[in-house]
Structures are given as C-alpha cells and as structure tokens.
PDB file of N, CA and C in Angstrom:
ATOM      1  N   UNK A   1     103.879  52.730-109.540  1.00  0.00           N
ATOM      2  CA  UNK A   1     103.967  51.433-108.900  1.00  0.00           C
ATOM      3  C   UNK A   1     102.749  51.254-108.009  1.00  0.00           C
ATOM      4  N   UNK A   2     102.302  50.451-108.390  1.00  0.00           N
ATOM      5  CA  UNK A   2     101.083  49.519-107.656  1.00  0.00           C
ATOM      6  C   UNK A   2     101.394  49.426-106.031  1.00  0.00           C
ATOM      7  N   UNK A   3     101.008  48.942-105.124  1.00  0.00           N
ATOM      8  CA  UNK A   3     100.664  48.938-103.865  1.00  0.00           C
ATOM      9  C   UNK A   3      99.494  48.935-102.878  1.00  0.00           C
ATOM     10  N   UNK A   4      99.316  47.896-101.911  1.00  0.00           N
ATOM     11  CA  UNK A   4      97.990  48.321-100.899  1.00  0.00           C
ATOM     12  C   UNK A   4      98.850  47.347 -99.537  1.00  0.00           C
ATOM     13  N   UNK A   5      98.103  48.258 -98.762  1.00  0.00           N
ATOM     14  CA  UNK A   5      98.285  47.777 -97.267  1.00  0.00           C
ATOM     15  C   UNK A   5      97.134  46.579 -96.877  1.00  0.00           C
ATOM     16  N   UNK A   6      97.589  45.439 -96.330  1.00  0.00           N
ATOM     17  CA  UNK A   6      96.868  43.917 -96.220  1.00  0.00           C
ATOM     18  C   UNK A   6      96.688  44.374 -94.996  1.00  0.00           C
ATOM     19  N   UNK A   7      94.877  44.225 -93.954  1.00  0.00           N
ATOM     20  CA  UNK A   7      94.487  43.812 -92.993  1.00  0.00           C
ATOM     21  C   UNK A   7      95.475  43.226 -91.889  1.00  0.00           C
ATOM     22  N   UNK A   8      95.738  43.653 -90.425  1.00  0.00           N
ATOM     23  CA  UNK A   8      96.055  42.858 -89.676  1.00  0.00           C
ATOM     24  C   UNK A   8      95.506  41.634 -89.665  1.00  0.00           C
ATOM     25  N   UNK A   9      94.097  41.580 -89.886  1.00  0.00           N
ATOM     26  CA  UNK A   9      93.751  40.040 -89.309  1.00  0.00           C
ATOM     27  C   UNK A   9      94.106  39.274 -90.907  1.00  0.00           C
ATOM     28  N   UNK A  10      94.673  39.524 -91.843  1.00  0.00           N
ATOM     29  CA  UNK A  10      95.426  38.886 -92.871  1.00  0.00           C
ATOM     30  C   UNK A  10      96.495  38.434 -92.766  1.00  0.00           C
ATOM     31  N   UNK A  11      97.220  38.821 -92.050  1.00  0.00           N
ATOM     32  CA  UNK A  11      98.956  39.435 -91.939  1.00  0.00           C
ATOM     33  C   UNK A  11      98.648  37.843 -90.675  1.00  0.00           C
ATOM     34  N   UNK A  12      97.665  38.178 -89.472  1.00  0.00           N
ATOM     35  CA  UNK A  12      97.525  37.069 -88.607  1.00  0.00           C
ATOM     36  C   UNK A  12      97.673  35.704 -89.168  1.00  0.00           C
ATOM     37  N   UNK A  13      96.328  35.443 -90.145  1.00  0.00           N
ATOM     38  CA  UNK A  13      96.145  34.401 -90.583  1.00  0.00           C
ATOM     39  C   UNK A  13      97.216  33.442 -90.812  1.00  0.00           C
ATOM     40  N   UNK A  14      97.719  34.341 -91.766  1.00  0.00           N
ATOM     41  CA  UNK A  14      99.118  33.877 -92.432  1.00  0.00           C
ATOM     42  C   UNK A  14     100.001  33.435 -91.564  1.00  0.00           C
ATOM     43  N   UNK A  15     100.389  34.011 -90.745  1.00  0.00           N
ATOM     44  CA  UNK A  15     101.280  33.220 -89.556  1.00  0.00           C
ATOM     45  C   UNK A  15     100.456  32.597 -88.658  1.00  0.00           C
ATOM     46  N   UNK A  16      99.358  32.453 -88.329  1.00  0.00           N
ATOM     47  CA  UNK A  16      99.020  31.206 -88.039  1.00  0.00           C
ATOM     48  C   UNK A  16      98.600  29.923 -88.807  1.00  0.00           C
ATOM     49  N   UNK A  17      98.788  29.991 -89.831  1.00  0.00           N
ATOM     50  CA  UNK A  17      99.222  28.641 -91.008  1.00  0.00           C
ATOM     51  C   UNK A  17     100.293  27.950 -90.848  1.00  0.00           C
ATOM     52  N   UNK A  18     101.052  29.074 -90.921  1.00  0.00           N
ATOM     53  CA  UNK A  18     102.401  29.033 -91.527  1.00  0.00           C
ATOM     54  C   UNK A  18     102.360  29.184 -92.816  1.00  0.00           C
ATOM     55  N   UNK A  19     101.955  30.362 -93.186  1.00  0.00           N
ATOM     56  CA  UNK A  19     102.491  30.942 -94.775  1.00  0.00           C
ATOM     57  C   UNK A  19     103.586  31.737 -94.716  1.00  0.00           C
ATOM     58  N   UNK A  20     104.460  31.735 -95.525  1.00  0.00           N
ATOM     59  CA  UNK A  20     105.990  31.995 -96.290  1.00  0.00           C
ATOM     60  C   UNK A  20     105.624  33.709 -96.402  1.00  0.00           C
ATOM     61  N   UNK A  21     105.745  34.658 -95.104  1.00  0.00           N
ATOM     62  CA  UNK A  21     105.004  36.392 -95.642  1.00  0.00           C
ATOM     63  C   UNK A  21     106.317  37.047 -96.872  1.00  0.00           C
ATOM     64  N   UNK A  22     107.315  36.454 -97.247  1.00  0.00           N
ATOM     65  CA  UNK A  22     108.168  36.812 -98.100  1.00  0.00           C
ATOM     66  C   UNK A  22     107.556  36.139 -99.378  1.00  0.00           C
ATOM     67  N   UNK A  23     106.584  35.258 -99.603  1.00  0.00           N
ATOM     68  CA  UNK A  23     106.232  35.132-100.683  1.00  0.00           C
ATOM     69  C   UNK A  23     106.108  35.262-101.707  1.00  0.00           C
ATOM     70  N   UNK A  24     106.559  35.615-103.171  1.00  0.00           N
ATOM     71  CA  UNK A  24     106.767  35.902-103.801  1.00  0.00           C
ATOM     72  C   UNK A  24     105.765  35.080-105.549  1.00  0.00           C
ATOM     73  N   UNK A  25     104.627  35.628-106.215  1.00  0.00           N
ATOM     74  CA  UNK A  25     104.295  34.316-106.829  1.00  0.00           C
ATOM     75  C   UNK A  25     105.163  34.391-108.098  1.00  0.00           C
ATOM     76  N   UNK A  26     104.695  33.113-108.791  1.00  0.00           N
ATOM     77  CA  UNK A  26     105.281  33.265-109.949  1.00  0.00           C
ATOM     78  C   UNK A  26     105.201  34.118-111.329  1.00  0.00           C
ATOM     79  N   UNK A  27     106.087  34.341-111.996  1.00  0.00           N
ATOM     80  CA  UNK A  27     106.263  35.432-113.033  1.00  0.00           C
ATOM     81  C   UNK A  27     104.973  34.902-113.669  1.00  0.00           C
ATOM     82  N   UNK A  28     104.120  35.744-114.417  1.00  0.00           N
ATOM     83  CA  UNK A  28     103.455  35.049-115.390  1.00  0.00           C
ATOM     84  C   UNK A  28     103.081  35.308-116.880  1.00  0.00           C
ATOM     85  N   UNK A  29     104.314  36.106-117.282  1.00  0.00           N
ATOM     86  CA  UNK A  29     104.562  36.418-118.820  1.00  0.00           C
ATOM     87  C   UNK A  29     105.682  35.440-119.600  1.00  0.00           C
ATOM     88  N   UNK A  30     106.235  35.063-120.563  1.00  0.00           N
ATOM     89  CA  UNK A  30     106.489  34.142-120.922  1.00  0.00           C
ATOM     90  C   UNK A  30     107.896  33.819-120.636  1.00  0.00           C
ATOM     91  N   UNK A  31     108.604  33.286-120.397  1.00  0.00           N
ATOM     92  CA  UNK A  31     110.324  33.138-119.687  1.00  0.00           C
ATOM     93  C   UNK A  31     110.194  33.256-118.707  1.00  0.00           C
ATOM     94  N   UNK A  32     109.209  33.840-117.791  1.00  0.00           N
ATOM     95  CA  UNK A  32     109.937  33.686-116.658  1.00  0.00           C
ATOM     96  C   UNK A  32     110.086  32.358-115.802  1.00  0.00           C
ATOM     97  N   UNK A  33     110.495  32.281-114.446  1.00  0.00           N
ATOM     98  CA  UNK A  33     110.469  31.196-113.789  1.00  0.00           C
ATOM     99  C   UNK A  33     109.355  30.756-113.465  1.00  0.00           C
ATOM    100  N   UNK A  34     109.301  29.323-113.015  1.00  0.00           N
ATOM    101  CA  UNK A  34     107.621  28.841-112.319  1.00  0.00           C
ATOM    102  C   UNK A  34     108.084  29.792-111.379  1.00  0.00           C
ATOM    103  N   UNK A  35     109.196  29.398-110.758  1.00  0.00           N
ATOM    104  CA  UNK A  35     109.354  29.558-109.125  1.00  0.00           C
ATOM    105  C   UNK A  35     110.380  30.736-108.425  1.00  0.00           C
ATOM    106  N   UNK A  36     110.545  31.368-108.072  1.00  0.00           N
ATOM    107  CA  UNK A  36     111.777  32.503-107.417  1.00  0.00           C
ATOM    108  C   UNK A  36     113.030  31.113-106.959  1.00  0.00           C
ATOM    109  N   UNK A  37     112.316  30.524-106.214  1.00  0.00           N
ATOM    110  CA  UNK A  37     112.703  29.064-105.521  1.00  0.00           C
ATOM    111  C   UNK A  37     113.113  28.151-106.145  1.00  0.00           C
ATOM    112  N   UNK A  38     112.826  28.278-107.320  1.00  0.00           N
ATOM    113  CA  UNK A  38     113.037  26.643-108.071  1.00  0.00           C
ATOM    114  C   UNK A  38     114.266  26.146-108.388  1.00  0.00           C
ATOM    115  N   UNK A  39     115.488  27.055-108.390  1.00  0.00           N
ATOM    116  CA  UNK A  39     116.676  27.246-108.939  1.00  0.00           C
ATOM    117  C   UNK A  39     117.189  26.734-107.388  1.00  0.00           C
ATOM    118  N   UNK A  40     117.391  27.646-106.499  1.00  0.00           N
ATOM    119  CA  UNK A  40     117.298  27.087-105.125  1.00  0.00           C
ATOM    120  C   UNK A  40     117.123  25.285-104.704  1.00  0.00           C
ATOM    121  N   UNK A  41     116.017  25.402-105.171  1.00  0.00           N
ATOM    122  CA  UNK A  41     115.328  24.137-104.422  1.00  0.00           C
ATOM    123  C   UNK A  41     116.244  22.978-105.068  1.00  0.00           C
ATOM    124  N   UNK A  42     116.532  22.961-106.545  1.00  0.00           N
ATOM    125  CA  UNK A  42     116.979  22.216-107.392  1.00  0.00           C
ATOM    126  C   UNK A  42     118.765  21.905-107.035  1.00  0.00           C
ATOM    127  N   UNK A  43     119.306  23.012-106.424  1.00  0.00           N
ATOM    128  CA  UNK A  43     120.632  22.866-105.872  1.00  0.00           C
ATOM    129  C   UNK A  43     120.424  22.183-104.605  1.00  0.00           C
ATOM    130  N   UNK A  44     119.302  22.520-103.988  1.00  0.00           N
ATOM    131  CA  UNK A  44     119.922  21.959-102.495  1.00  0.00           C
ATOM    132  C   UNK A  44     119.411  20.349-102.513  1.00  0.00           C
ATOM    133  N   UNK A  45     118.531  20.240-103.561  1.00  0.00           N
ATOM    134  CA  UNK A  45     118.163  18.624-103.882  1.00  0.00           C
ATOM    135  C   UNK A  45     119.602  18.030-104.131  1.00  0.00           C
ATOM    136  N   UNK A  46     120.187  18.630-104.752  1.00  0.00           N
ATOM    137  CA  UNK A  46     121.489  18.172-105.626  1.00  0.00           C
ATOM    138  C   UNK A  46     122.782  18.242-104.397  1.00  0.00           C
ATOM    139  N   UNK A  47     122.191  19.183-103.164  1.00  0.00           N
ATOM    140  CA  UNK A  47     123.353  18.836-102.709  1.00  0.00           C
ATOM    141  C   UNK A  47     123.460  17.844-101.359  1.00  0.00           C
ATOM    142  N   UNK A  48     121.862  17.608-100.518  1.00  0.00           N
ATOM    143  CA  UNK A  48     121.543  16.180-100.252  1.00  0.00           C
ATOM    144  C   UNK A  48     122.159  14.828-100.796  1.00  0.00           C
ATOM    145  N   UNK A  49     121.794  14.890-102.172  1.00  0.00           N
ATOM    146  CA  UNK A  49     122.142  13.516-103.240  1.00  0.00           C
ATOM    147  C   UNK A  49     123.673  13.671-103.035  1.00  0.00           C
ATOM    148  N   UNK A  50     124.506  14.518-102.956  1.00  0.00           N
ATOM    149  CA  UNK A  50     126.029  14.512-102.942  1.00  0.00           C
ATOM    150  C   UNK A  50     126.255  14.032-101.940  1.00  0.00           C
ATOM    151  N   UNK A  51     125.568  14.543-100.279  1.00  0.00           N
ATOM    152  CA  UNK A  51     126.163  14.384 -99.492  1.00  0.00           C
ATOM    153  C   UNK A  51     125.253  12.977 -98.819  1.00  0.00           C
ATOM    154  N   UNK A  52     124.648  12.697 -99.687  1.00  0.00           N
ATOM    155  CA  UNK A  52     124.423  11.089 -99.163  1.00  0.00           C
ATOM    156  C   UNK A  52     125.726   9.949 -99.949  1.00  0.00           C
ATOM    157  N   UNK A  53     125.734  10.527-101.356  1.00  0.00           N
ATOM    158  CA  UNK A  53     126.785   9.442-102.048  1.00  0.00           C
ATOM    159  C   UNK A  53     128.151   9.517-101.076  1.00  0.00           C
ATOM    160  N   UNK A  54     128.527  11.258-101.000  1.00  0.00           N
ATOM    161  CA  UNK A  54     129.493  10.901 -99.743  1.00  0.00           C
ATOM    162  C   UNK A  54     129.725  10.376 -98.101  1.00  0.00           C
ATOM    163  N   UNK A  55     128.621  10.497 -97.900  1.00  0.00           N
ATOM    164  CA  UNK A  55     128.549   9.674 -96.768  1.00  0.00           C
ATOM    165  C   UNK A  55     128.599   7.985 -97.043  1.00  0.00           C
ATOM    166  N   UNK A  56     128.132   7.295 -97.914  1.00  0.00           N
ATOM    167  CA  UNK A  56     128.534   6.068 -98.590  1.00  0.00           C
ATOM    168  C   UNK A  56     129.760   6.009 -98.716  1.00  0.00           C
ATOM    169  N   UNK A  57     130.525   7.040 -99.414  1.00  0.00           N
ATOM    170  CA  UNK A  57     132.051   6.821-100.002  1.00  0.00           C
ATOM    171  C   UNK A  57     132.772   6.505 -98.657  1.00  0.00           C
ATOM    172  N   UNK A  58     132.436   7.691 -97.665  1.00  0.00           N
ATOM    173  CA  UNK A  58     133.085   7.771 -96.489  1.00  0.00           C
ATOM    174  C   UNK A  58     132.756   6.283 -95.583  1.00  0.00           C
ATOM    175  N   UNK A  59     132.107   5.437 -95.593  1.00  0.00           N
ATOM    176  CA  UNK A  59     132.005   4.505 -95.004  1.00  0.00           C
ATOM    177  C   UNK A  59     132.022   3.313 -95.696  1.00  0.00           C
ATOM    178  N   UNK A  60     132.484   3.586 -96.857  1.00  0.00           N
ATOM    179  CA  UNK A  60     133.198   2.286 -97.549  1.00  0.00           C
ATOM    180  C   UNK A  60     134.386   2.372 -97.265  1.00  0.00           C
ATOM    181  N   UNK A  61     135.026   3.711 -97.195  1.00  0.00           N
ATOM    182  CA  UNK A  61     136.286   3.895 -97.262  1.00  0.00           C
ATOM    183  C   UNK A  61     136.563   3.378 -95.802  1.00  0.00           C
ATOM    184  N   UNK A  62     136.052   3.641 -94.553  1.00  0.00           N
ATOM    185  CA  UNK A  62     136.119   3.031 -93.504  1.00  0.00           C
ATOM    186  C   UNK A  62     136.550   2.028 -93.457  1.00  0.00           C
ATOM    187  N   UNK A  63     135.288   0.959 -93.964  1.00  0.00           N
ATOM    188  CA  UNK A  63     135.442  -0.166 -94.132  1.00  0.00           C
ATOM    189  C   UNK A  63     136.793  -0.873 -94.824  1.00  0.00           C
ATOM    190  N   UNK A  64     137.065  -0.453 -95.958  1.00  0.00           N
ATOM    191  CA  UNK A  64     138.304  -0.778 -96.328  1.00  0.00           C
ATOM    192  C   UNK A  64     139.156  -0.828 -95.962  1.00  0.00           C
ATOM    193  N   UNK A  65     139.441   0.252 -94.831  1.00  0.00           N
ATOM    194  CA  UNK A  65     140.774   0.833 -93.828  1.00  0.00           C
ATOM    195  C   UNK A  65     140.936  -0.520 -92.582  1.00  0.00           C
ATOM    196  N   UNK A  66     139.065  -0.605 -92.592  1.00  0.00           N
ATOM    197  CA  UNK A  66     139.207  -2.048 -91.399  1.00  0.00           C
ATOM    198  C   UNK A  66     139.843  -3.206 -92.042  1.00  0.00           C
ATOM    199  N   UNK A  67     138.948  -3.537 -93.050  1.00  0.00           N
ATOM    200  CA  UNK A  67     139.972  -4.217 -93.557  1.00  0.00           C
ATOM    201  C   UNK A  67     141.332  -4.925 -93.864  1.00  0.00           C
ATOM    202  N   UNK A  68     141.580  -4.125 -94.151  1.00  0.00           N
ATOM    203  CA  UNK A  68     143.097  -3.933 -94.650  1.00  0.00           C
ATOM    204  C   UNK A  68     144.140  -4.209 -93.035  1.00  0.00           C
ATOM    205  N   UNK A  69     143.681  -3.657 -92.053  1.00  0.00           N
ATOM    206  CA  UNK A  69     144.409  -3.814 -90.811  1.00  0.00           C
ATOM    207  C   UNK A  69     143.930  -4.669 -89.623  1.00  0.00           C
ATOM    208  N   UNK A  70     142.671  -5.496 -90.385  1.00  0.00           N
ATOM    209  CA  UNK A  70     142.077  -7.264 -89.539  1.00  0.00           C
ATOM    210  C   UNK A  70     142.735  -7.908 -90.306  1.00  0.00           C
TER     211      UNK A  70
END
C-alpha cells in the first residue's frame, strides 16, 4: 500500500481555503462513482424537495382548518 506524509504548510493551506481534508477523489476505473458524495448529495436534494412540498401541504392544510371554522 502506497502512502506519503503531506507538508505542514499543505495541511495549512487547505484549511485556510476551506478544503474538505477528508477528501476523497473520484474512482477512476470504469463503474465506479463520479462522487463518494453523489449518492448523499442526491438524497438530501430529495429530502429538501419533500420537506418544502410538506411545508406547503402543512399550510394549506392550515388554511383549510381556517376556513372551515370563519
């Protein structure tokens, strides 16, 4: 197994960017993922979009409740 030790003033840099030091790149033989992340990223997109439609539902449903008892 491969290995080398990165420069302190590398290791610096990087956190003064703000680079990700868990980084990980992408596979680059054939199947693999673009991303470690991408699977990730793609759920939590998906679970924004849910919890915006429910926040809609929830304030229609409000509304209806006003409704119904003006």
């Amino acid at each position: 197994m491969e290995y080398w030790l990165e420069p302190d003033e590398l290791a610096a840099l990087r956190r003064e960017v703000g680079a990700d030091p868990y980084w990980v790149p992408p596979g680059w033989k054939r199947g693999d993922p673009v991303s470690a992340d991408g699977y990730a990223l793609k759920a939590k997109m998906q679970v924004e979009e849910l919890s915006k439609e429910l926040a809609g539902v929830k304030s229609y449903s409000t509304e209806l409740q006003y409704r119904s008892t003006a």
